[in-house]
Protein backbone atom coordinates (compact mmCIF):
# COMPACT_ATOMS: atom_id res chain seq x y z
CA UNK A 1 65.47 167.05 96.62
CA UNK A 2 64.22 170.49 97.99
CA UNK A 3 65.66 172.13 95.00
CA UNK A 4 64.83 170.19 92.32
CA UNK A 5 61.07 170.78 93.86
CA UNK A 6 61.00 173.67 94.07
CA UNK A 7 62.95 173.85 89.87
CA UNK A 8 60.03 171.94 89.27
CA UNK A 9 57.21 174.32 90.61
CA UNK A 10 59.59 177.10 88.99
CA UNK A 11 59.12 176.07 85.89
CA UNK A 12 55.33 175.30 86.14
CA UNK A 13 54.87 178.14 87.03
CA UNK A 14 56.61 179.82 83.90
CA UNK A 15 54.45 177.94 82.03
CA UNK A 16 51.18 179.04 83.55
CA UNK A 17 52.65 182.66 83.25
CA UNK A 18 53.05 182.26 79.37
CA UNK A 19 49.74 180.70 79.30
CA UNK A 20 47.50 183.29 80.77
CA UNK A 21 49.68 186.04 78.70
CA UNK A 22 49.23 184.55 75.57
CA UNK A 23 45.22 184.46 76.06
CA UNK A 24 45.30 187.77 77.91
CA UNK A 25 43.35 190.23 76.67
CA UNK A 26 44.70 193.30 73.88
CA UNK A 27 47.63 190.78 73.20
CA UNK A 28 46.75 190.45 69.00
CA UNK A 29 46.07 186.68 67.97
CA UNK A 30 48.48 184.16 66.11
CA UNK A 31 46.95 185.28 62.84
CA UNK A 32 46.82 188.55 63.32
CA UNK A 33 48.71 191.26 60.85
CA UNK A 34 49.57 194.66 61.04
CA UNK A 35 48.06 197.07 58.11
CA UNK A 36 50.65 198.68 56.20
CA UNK A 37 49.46 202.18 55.56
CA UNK A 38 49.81 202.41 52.28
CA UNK A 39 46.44 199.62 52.52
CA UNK A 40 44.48 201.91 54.12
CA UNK A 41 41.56 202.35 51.20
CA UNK A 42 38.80 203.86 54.11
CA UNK A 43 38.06 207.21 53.23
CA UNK A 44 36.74 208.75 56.52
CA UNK A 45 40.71 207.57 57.92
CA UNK A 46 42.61 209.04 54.34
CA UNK A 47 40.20 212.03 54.55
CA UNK A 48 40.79 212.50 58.46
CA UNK A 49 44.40 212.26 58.08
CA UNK A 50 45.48 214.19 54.89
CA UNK A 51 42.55 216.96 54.44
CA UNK A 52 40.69 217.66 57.51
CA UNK A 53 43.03 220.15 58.94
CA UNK A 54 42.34 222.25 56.31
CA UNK A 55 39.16 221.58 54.59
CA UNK A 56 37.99 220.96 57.55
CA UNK A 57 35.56 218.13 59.16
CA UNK A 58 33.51 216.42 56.38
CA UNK A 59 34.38 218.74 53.86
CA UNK A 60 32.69 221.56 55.93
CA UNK A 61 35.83 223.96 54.96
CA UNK A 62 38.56 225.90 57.41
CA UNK A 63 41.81 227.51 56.51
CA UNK A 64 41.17 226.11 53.02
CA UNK A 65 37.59 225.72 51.14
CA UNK A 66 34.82 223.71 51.66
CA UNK A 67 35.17 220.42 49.54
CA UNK A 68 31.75 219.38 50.56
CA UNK A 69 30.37 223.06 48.62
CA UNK A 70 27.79 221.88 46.13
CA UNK A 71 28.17 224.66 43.70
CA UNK A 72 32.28 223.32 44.09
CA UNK A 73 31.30 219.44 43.09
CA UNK A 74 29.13 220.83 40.08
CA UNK A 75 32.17 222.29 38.21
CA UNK A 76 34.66 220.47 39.34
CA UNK A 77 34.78 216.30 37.70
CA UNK A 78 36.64 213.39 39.32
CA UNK A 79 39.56 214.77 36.82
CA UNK A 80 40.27 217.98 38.69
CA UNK A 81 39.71 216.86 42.04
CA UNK A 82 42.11 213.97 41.31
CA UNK A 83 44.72 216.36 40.14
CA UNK A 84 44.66 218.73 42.85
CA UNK A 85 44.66 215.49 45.25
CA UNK A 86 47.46 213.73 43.70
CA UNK A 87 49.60 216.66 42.01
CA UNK A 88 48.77 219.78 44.55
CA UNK A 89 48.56 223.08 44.01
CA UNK A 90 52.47 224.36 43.17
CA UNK A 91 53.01 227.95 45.34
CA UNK A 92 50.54 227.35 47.61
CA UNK A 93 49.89 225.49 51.12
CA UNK A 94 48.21 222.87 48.82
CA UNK A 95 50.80 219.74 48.88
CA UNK A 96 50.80 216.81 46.39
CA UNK A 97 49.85 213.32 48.28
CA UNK A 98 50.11 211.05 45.54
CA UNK A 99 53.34 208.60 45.64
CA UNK A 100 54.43 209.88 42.34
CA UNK A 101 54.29 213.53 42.64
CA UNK A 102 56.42 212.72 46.12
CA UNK A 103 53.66 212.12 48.65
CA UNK A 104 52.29 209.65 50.48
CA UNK A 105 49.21 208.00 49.16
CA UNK A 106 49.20 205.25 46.39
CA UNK A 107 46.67 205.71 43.36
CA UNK A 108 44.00 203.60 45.22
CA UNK A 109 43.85 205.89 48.35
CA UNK A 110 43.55 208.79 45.64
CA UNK A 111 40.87 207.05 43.91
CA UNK A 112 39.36 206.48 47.98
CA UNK A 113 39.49 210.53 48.15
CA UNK A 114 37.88 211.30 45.11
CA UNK A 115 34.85 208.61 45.41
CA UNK A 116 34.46 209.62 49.08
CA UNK A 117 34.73 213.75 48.46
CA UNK A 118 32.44 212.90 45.46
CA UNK A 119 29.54 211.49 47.75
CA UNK A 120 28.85 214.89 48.88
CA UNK A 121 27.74 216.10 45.51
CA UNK A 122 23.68 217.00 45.46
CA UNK A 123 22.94 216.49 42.16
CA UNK A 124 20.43 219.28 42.22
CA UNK A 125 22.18 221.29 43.79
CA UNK A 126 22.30 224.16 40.88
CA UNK A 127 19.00 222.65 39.78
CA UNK A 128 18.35 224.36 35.98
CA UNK A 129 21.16 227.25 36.39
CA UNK A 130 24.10 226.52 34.13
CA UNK A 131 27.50 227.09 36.38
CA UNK A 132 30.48 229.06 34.58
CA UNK A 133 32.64 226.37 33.79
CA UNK A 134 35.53 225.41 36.44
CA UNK A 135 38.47 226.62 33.89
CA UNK A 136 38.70 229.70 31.85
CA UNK A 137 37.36 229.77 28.30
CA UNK A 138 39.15 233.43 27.54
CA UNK A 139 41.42 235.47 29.47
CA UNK A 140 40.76 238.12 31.75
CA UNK A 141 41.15 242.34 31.10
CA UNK A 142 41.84 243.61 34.59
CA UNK A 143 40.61 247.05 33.26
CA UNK A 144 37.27 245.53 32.97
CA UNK A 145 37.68 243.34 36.06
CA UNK A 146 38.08 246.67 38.03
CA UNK A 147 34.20 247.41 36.70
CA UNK A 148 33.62 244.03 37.45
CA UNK A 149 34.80 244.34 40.88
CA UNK A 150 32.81 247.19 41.84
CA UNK A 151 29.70 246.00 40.41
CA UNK A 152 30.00 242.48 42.21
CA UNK A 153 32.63 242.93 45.00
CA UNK A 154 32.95 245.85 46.60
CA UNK A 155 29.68 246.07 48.62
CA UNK A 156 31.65 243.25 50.96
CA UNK A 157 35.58 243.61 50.31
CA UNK A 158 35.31 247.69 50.30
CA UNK A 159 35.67 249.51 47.23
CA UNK A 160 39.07 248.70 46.78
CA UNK A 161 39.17 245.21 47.78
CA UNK A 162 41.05 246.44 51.08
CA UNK A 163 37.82 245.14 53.40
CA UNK A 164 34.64 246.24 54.29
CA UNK A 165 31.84 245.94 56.69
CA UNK A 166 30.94 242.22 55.92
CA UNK A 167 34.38 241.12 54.22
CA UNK A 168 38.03 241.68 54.67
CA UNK A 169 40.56 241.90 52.52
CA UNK A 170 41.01 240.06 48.77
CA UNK A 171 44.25 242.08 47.49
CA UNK A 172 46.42 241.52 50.80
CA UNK A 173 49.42 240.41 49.79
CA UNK A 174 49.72 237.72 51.87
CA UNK A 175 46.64 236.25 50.63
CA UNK A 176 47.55 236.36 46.70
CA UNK A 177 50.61 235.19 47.66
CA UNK A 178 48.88 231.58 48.90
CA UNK A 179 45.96 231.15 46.05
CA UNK A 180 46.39 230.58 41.94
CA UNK A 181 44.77 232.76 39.62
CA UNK A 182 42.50 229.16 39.22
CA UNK A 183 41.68 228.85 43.11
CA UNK A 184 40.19 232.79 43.04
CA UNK A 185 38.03 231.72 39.99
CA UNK A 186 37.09 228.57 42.26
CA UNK A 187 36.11 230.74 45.09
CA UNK A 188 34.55 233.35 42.74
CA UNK A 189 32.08 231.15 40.91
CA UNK A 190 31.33 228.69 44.01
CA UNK A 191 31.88 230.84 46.77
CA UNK A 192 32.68 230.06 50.65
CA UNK A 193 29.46 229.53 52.56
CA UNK A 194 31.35 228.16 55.23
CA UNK A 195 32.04 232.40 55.43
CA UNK A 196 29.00 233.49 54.38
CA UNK A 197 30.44 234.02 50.75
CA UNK A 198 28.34 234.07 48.08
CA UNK A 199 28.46 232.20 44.59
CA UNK A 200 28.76 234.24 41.56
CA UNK A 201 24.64 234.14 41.31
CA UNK A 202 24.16 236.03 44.83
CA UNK A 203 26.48 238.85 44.62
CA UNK A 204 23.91 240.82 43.13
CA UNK A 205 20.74 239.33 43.77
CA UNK A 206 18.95 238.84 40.20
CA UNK A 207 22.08 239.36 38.36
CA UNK A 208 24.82 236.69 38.02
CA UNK A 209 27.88 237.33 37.15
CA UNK A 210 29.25 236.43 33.24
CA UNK A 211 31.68 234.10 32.36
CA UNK A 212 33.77 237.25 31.15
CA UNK A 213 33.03 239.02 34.38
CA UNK A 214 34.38 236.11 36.37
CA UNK A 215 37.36 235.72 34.09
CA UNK A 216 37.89 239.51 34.62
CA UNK A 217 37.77 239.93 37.95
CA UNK A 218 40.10 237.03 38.60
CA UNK A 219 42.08 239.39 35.98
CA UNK A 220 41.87 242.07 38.09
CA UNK A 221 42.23 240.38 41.61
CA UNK A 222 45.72 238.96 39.84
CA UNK A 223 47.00 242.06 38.62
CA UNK A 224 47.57 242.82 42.45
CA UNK A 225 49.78 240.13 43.85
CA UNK A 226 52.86 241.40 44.59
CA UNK A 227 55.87 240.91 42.37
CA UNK A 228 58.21 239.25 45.17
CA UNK A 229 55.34 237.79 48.04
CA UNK A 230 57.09 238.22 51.57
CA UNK A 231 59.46 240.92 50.91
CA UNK A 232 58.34 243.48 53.52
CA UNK A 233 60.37 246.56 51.72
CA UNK A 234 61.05 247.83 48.15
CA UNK A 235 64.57 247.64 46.27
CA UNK A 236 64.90 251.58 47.22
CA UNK A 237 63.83 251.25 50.85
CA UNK A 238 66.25 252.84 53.48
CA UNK A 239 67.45 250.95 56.66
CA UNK A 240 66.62 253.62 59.24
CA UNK A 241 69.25 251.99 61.51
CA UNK A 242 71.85 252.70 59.34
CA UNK A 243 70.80 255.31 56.51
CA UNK A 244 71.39 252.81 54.11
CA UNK A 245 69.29 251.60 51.26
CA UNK A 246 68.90 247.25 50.54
């Protein structure tokens, strides 16, 4: 009799466990379903998690440019920024995100980014200047871009684009190696005020640059990424450890 008592307060007491568990609180409800990422349409989470680390917080730019740059919304439509979002940037730290191009995000979230990066736009922003347009119309001369350069550029960057007092460097190696001929005419014509970069109407106060000046010294700036980026030595080098040449 003892035992089947004490079975019996057992298994009330089981029951009274599963009871207050069930309603205890952080356990998720009956009807409650987990979010598949791919349904995440928010744009302050899809914006947080794909961009931030490099455009930084809001837009407000880091290791890559500020998407939240006015002068950057003005010439750029939803078109571009959709590409560059979905497709990336091929040869540089820019990666593709949309499903098709081998990412992550379906054409909804990309449609999220671009509505959300979008919002920052100030319509006045320019107010009645008339920005260069985002692509190039003609190609470059880096002769002329040289001219350019000096004219525009070299009062920051140094007079051979090697750094200066209030820039540093925009022929390192490196650095070409990471940005496309259309990513320097980005930064050219919209700047980086993140960096205290001007756009292509401040580099010399009361004369903006051309579209053909633009064009050129994105000519110019090009004409100086190295051949093979990351190879530290030339074809004819010698290896001093042992006399030979790689």
């Amino acid at each position: 009799m003892n035992c089947q008592i004490i079975g019996s307060m057992f298994a009330m007491f089981a029951v009274a466990l599963c009871v207050a568990c069930s309603g205890s609180s952080g356990r998720p409800a009956q009807d409650s379903a987990a979010i598949s990422p791919a349904q995440i349409v928010s744009f302050s989470v899809l914006y947080a998690q794909n961009c931030a680390g490099c455009h930084g917080v809001e837009g407000s730019g880091g290791a890559a440019m500020s998407l939240a740059n006015p002068t950057f919304l003005a010439i750029a439509d939803d078109n571009v920024i959709r590409r560059i979002a979905a497709n990336g940037v091929p040869g540089t730290p820019m990666p593709a995100f949309a499903q098709s191009a081998g990412g992550m995000l379906t054409d909804e979230q990309i449609d999220a980014l671009v509505r959300g990066i979008r919002s920052w736009e100030k319509p006045d922003a320019l107010r009645d200047t008339s920005a260069p347009p985002y692509a190039a119309q003609s190609p470059g001369d880096p002769q002329r871009g040289a001219d350019a350069y000096r004219t525009y550029c070299s009062a920051c960057h140094g007079a051979d684009g090697r750094g200066g007092g209030k820039a540093s460097s925009i022929v390192d190696g490196s650095y070409l190696a990471l940005v496309s001929d259309q990513q320097l005419r980005t930064i050219v014509i919209a700047g980086r005020p993140e960096l205290d970069a001007p756009d292509w109407r401040h580099d010399l106060e009361g004369r903006p640059m051309s579209q053909q000046d633009i064009s050129d010294v994105v000519a110019w700036l090009s004409s100086q990424r190295p051949k093979f980026p990351g190879q530290p030595y030339t074809t004819a080098s010698t290896n001093p450890a042992h006399g030979e040449s790689r």
